[in-house]
Protein backbone atom coordinates (compact mmCIF):
# COMPACT_ATOMS: atom_id res chain seq x y z
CA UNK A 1 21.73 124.11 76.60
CA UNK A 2 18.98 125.60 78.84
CA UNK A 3 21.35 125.27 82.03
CA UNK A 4 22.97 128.44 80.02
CA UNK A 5 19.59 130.06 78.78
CA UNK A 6 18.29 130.35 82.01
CA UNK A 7 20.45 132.11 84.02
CA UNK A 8 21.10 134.55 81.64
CA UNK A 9 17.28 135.34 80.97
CA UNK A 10 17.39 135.52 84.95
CA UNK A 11 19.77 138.62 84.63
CA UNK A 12 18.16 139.72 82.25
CA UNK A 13 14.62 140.32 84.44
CA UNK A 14 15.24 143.81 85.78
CA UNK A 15 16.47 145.14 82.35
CA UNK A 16 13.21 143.59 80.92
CA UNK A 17 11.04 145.30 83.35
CA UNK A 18 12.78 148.32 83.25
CA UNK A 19 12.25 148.54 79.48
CA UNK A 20 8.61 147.61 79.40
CA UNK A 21 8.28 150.35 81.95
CA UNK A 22 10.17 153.13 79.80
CA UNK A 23 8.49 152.13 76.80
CA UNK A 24 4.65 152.07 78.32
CA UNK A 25 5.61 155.56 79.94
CA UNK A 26 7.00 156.48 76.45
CA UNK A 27 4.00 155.18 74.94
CA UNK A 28 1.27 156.96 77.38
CA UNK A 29 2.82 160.10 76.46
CA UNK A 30 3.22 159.64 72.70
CA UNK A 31 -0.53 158.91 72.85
CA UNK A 32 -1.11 162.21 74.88
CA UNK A 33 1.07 164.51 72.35
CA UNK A 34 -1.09 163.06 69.69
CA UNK A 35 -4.39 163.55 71.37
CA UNK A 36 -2.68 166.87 71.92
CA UNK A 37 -1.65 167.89 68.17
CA UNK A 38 -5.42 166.63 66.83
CA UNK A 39 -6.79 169.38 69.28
CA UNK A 40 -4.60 172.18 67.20
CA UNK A 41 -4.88 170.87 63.68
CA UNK A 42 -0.83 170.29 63.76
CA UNK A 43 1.24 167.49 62.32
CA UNK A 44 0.10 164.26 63.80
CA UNK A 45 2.11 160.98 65.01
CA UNK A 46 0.83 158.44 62.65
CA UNK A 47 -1.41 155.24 63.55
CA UNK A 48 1.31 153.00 62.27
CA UNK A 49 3.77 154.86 64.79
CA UNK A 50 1.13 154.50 67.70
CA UNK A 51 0.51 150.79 66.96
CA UNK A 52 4.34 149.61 66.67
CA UNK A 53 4.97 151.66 69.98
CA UNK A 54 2.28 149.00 71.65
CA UNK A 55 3.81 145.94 69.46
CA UNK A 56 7.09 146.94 71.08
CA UNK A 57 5.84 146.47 74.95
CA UNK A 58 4.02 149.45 75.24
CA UNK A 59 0.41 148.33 75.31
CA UNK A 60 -0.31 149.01 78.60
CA UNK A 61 0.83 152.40 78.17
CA UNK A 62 -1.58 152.83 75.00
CA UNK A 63 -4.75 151.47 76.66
CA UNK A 64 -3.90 153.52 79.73
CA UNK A 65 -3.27 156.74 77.22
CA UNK A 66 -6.23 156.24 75.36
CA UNK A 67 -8.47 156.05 78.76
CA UNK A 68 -6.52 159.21 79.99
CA UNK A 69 -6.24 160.99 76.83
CA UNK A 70 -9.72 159.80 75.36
CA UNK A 71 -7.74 159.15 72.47
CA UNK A 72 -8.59 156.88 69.40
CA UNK A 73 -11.02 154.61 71.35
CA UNK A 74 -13.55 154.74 68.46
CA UNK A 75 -10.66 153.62 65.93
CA UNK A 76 -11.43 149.59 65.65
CA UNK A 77 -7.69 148.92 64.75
CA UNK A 78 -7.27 150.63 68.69
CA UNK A 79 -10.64 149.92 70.24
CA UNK A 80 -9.62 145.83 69.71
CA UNK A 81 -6.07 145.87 69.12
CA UNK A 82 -4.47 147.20 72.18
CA UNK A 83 -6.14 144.71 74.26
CA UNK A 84 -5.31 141.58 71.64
CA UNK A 85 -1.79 143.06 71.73
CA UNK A 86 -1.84 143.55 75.38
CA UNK A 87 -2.96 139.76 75.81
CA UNK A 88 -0.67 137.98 73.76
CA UNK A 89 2.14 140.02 75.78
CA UNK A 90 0.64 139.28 78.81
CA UNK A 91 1.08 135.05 77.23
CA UNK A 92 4.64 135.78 76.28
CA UNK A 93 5.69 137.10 79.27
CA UNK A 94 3.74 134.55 81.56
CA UNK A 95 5.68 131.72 79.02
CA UNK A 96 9.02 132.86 79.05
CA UNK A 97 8.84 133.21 83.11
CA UNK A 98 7.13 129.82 83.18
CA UNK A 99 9.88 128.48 81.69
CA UNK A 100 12.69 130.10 83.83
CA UNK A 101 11.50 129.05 86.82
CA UNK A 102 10.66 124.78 85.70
């Protein structure tokens, strides 16, 4: 069975990458727009919204958004879980590549 999983997780590498890159970029920006909207009293992108766009791959984007944006970095829920999400992405990713190349 895993002489068919891995190649196809091999083809799948640049379409991984090239997701985790659209969503961080996504992410950065949603993060920005937010920081944005608080300035002006408008409609905000909720927490929930902010925190499944990092579950989803884009935690990189989120820490780097709220360094840029100085956004929600005295929220605890952001303050410690970006980085805890960022880690245990970092572990997947490190596991699943692990395994595709033993």
């Amino acid at each position: 069975m895993d002489k068919l999983i891995i190649p196809a997780l091999i083809s799948l590498q640049p379409l991984v990458f090239i997701y985790l890159a659209a969503v961080n970029l996504i992410t950065f920006f949603v993060f920005g727009i937010d920081k944005w909207k608080a300035r002006r009293s408008k409609w905000r992108i909720s927490e929930v919204t902010l925190l499944v766009l990092a579950a989803l791959g884009g935690s990189i984007g989120a820490w780097l958004g709220m360094r840029v944006w100085h956004h929600k970095t005295k929220h605890k829920k952001f303050k410690y879980g970006i980085p805890l999400i960022l880690v245990v992405q970092i572990i997947i990713l490190i596991l699943i590549f692990y395994n595709i190349n033993n």
